[in-house]
C-alpha atoms as a PDB file:
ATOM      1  CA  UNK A   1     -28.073  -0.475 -63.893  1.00  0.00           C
ATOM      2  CA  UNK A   2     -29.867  -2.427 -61.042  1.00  0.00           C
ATOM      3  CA  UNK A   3     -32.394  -0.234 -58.666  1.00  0.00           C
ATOM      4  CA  UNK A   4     -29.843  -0.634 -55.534  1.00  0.00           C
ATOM      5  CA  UNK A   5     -27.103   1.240 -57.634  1.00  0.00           C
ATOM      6  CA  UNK A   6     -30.059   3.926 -58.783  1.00  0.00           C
ATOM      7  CA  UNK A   7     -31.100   4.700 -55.527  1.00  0.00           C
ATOM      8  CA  UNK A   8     -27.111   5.718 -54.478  1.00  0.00           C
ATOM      9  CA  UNK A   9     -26.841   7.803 -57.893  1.00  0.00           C
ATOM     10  CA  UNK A  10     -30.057  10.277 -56.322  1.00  0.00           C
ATOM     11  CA  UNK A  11     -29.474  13.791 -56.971  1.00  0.00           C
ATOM     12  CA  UNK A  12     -30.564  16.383 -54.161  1.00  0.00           C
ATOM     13  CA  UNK A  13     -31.365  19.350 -55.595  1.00  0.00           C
ATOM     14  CA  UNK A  14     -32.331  21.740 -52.337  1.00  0.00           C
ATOM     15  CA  UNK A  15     -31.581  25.387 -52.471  1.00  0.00           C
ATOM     16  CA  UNK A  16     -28.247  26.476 -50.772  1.00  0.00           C
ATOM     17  CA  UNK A  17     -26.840  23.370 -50.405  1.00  0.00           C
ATOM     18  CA  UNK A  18     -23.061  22.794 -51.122  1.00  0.00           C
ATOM     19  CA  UNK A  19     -22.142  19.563 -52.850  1.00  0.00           C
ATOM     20  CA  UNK A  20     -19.357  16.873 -53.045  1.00  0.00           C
ATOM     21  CA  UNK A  21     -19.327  15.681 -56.353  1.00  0.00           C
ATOM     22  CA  UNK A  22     -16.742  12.445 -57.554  1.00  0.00           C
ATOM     23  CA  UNK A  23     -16.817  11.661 -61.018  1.00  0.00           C
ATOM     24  CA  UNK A  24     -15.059   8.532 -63.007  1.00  0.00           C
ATOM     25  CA  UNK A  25     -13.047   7.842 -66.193  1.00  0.00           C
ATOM     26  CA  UNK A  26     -14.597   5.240 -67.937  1.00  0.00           C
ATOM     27  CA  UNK A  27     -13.556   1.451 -66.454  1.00  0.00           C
ATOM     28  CA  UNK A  28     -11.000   4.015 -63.912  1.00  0.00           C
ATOM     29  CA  UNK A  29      -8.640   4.726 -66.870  1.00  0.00           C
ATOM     30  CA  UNK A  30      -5.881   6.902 -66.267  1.00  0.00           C
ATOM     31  CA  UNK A  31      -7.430   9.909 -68.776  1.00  0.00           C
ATOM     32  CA  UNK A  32      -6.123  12.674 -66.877  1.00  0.00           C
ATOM     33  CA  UNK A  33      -2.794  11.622 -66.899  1.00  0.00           C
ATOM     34  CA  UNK A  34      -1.716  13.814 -69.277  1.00  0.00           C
ATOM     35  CA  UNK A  35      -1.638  17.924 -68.996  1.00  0.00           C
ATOM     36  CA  UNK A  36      -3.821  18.215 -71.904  1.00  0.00           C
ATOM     37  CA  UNK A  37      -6.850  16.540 -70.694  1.00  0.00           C
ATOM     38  CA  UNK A  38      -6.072  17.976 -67.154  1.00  0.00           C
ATOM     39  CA  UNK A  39      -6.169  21.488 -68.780  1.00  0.00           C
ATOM     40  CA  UNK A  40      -9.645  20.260 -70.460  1.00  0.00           C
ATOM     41  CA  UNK A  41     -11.207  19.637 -67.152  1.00  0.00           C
ATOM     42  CA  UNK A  42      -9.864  23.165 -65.683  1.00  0.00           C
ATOM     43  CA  UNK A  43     -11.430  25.286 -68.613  1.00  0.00           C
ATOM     44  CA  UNK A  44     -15.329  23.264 -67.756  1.00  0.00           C
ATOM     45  CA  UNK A  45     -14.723  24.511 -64.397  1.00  0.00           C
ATOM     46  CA  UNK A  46     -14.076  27.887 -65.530  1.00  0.00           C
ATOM     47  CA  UNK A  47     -16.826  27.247 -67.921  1.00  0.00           C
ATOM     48  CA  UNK A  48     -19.233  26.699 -65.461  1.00  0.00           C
ATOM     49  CA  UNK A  49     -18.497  29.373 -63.436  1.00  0.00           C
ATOM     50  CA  UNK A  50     -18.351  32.156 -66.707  1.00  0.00           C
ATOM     51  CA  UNK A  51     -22.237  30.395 -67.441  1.00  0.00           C
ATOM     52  CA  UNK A  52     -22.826  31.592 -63.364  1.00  0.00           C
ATOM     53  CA  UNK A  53     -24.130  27.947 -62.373  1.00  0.00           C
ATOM     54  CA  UNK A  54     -22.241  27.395 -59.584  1.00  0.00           C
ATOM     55  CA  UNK A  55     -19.735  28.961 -57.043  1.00  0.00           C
ATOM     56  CA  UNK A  56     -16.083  27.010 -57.489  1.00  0.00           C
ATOM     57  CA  UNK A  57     -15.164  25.921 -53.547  1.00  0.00           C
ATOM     58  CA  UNK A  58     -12.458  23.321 -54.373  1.00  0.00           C
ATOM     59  CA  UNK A  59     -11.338  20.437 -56.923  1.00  0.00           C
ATOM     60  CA  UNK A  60      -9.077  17.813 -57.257  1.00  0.00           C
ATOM     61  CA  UNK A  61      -7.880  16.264 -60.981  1.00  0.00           C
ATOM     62  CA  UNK A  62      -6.787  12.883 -60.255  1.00  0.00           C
ATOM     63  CA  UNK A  63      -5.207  10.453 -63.047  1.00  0.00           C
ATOM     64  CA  UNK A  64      -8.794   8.899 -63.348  1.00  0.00           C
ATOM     65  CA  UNK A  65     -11.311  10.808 -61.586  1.00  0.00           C
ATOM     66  CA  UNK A  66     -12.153  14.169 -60.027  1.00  0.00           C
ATOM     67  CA  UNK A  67     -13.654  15.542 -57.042  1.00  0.00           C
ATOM     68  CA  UNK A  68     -15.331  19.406 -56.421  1.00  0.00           C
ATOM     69  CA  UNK A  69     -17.033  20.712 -53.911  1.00  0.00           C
ATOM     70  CA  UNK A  70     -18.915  23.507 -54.853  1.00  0.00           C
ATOM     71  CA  UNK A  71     -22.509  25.523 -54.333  1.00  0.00           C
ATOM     72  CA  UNK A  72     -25.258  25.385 -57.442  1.00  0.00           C
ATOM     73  CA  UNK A  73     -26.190  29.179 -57.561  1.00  0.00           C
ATOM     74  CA  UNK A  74     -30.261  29.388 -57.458  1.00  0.00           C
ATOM     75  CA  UNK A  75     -32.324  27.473 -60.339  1.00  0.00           C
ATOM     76  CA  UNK A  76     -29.488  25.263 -61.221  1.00  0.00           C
ATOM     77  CA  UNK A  77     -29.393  21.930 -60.585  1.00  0.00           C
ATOM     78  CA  UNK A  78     -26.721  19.593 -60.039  1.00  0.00           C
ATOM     79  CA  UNK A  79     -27.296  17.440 -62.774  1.00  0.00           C
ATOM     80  CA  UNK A  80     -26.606  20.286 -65.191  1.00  0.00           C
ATOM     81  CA  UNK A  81     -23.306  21.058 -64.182  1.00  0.00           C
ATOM     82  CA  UNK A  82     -22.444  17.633 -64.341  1.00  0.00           C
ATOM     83  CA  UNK A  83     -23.815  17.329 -67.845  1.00  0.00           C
ATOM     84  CA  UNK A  84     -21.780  20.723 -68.548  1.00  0.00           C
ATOM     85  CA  UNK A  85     -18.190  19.382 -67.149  1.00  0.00           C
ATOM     86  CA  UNK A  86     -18.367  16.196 -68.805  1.00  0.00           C
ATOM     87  CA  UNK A  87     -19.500  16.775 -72.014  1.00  0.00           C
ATOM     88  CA  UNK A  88     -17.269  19.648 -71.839  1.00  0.00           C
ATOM     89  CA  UNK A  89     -14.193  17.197 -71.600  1.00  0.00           C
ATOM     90  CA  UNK A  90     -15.704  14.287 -73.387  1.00  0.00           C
ATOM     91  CA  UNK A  91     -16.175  15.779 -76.414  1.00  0.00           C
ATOM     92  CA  UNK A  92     -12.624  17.805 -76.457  1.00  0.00           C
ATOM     93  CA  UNK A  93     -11.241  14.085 -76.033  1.00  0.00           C
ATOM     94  CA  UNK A  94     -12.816  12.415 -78.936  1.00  0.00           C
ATOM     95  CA  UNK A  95     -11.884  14.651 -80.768  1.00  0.00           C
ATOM     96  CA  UNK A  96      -8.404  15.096 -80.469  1.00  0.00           C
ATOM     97  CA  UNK A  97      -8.197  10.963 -80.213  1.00  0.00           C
ATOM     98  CA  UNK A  98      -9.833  10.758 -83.450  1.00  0.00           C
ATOM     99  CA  UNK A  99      -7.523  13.041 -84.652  1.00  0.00           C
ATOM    100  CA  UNK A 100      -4.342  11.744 -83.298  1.00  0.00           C
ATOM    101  CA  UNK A 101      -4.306   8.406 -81.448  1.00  0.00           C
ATOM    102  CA  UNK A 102      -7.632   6.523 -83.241  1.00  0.00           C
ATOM    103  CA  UNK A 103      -6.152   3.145 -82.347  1.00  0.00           C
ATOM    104  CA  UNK A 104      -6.802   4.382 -78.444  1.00  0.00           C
ATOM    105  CA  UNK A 105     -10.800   4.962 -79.175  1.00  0.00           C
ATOM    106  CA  UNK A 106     -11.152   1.126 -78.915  1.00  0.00           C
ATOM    107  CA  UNK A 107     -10.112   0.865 -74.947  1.00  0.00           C
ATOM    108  CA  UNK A 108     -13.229   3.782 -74.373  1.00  0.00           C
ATOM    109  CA  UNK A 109     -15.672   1.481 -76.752  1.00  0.00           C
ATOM    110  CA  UNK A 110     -19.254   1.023 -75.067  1.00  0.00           C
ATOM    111  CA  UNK A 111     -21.085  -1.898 -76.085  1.00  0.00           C
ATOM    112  CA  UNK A 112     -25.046  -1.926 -75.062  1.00  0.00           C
ATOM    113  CA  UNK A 113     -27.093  -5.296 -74.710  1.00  0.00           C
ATOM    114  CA  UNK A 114     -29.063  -4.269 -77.700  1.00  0.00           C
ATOM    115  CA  UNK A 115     -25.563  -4.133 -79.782  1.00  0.00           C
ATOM    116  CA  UNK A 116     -25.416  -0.204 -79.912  1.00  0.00           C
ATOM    117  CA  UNK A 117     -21.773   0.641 -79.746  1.00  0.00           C
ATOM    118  CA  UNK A 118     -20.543   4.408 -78.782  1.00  0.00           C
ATOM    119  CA  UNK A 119     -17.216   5.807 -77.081  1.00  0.00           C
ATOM    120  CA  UNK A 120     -17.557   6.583 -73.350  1.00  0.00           C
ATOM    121  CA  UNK A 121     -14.703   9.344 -71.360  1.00  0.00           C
ATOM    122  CA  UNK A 122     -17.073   9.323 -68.301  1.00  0.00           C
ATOM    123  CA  UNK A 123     -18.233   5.544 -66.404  1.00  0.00           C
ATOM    124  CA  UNK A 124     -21.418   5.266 -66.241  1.00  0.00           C
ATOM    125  CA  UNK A 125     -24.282   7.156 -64.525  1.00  0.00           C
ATOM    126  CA  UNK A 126     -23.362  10.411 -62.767  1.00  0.00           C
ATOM    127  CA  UNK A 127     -20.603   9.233 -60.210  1.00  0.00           C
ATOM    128  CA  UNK A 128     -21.204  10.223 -56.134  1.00  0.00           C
ATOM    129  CA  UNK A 129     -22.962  13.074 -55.016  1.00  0.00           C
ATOM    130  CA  UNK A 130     -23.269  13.952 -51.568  1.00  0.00           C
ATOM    131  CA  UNK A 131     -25.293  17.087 -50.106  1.00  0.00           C
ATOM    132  CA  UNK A 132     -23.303  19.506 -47.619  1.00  0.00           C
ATOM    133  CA  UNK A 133     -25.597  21.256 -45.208  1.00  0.00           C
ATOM    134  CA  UNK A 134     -22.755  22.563 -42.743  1.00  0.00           C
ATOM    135  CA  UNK A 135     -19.861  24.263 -43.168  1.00  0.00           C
ATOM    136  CA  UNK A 136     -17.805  21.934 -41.045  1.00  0.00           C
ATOM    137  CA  UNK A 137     -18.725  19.130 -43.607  1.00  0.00           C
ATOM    138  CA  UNK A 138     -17.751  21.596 -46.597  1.00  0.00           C
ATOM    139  CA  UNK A 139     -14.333  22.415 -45.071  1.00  0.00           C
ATOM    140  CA  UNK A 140     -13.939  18.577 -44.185  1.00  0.00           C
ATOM    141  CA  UNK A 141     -14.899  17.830 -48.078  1.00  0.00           C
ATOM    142  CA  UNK A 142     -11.952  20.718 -48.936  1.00  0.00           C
ATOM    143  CA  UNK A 143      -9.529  19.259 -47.031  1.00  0.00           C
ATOM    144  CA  UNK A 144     -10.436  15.876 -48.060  1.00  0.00           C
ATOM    145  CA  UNK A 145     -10.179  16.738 -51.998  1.00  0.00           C
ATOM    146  CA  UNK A 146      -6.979  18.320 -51.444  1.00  0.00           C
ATOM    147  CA  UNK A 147      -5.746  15.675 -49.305  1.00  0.00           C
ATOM    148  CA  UNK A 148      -6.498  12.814 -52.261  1.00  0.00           C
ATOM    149  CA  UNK A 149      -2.812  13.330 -54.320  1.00  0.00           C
ATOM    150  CA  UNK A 150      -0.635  12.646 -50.953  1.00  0.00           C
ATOM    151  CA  UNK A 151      -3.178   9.875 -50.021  1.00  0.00           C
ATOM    152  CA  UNK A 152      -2.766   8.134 -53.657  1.00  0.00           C
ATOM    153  CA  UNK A 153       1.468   9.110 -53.084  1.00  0.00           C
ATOM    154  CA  UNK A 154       1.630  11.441 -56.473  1.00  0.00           C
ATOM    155  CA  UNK A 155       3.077  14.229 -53.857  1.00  0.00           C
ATOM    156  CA  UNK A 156       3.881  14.255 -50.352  1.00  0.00           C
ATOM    157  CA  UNK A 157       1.813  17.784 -49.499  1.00  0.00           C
ATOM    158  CA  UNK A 158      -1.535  18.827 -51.144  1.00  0.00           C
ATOM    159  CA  UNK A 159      -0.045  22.260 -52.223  1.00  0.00           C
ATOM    160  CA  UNK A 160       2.050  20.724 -54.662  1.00  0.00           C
ATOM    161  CA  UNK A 161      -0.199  19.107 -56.706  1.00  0.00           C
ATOM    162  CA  UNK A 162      -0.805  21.663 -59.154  1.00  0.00           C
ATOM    163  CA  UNK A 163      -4.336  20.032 -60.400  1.00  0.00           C
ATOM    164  CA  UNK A 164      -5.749  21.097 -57.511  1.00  0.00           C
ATOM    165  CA  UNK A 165      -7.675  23.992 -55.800  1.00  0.00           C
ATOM    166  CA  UNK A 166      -4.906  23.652 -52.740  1.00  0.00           C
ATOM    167  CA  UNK A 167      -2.528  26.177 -53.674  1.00  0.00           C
ATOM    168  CA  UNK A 168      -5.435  29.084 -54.329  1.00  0.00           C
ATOM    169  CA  UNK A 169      -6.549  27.938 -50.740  1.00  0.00           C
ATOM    170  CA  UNK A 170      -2.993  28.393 -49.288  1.00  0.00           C
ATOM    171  CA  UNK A 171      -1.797  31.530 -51.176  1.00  0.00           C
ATOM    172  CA  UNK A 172      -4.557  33.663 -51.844  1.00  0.00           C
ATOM    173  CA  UNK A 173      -3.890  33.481 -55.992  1.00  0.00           C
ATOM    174  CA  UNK A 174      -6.090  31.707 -58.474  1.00  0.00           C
ATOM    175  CA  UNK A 175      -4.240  29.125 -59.737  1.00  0.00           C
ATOM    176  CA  UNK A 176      -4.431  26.826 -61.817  1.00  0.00           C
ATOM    177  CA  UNK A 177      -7.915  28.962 -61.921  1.00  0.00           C
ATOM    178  CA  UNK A 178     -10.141  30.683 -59.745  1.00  0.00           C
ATOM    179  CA  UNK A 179     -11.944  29.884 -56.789  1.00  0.00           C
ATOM    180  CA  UNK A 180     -14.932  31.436 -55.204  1.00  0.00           C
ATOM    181  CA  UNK A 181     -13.332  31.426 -51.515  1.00  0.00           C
ATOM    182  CA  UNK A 182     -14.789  34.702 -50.876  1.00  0.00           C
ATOM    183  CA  UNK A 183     -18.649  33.462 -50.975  1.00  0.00           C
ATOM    184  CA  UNK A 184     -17.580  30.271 -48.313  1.00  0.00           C
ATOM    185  CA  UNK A 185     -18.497  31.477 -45.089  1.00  0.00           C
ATOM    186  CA  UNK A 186     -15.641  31.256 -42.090  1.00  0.00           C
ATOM    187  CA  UNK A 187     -15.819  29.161 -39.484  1.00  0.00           C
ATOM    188  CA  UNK A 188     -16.595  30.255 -36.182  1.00  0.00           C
ATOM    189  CA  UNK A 189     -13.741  30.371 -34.017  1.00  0.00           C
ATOM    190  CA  UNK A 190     -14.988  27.105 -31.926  1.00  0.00           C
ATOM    191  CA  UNK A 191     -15.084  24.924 -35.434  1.00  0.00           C
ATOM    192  CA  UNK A 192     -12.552  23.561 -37.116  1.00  0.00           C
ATOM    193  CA  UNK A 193     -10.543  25.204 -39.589  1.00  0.00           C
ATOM    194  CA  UNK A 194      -8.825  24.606 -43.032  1.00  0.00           C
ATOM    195  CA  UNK A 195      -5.488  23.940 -43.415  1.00  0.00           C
END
């Protein structure tokens, strides 16, 4: 990794912010295109909220990558719950490909300069991260994450993409899991509003 790509990958950790996190499959391989994977990635969000790191604002599961915008609770930082959701997922993979489909393991195959070889889920180094100090940027991050399936054309509105926080936003019902909507702050009435 060069030192211009480093200096993007910076993590923020300052108390109270909200982030917008974007994380890759490895070389942008479809990995969540199945439920079970997808299903993976919901229970390390639940995870991570059961292990009180963070409050859940809003996700997307894309075929090969995912977005959340959520709010570290105090004395977490970011690069723990990213450790947490990934390994979370990574390890369920290899698993069940080792298991099932080994002749897949060699399209996730990592090979270092020095020759080490290991199997990679995630790409490499901890994907975008982007500090939210206002909650017009968080609600523009929600409606952005829910936004990404009709952008991409996998549905023509956000609410039916059922990887997605969009639907607990709209209805009021945790699914596919919960969300912490009750500890986002409103908008005043002058700022723009989701949905």
């Amino acid at each position: 990794m060069d030192v211009k790509h480093r200096k993007l990958c910076r993590r923020y950790d300052i108390a109270g912010d909200a982030h917008f996190l974007t994380y890759s499959c490895f070389h942008r391989l479809p990995l969540f295109s199945k439920d079970r994977t997808r299903t993976w990635m919901l229970r390390a969000f639940q995870l991570g909220r059961e292990k009180n790191q963070y409050d859940l604002w809003s996700f997307v599961i894309m075929p090969e990558h995912v977005h959340a915008v959520l709010l570290p609770h105090p004395g977490v930082k970011i690069s723990e719950i990213l450790t947490m959701l990934k390994q979370s997922v990574s390890k369920r993979a290899l698993i069940w490909l080792k298991n099932n489909h080994p002749e897949f393991l060699v399209r996730l195959e990592d090979r270092q300069p020095n020759g080490k070889r290991s199997y990679r889920f995630w790409q490499r180094g901890g994907g975008y991260d982007r500090n939210l100090r206002s909650l017009s940027d968080i609600y523009e991050k929600i409606l952005y994450v829910h936004g990404n399936p009709v952008r991409r054309g996998l549905t023509i509105v956000p609410e039916d993409w059922s990887w997605s926080s969009c639907l607990a936003w709209q209805t009021g019902k945790d699914f596919p899991i919960a969300i912490d909507r009750d500890s986002l702050p409103p908008l005043m009435p002058n700022e723009r509003r989701y949905g």
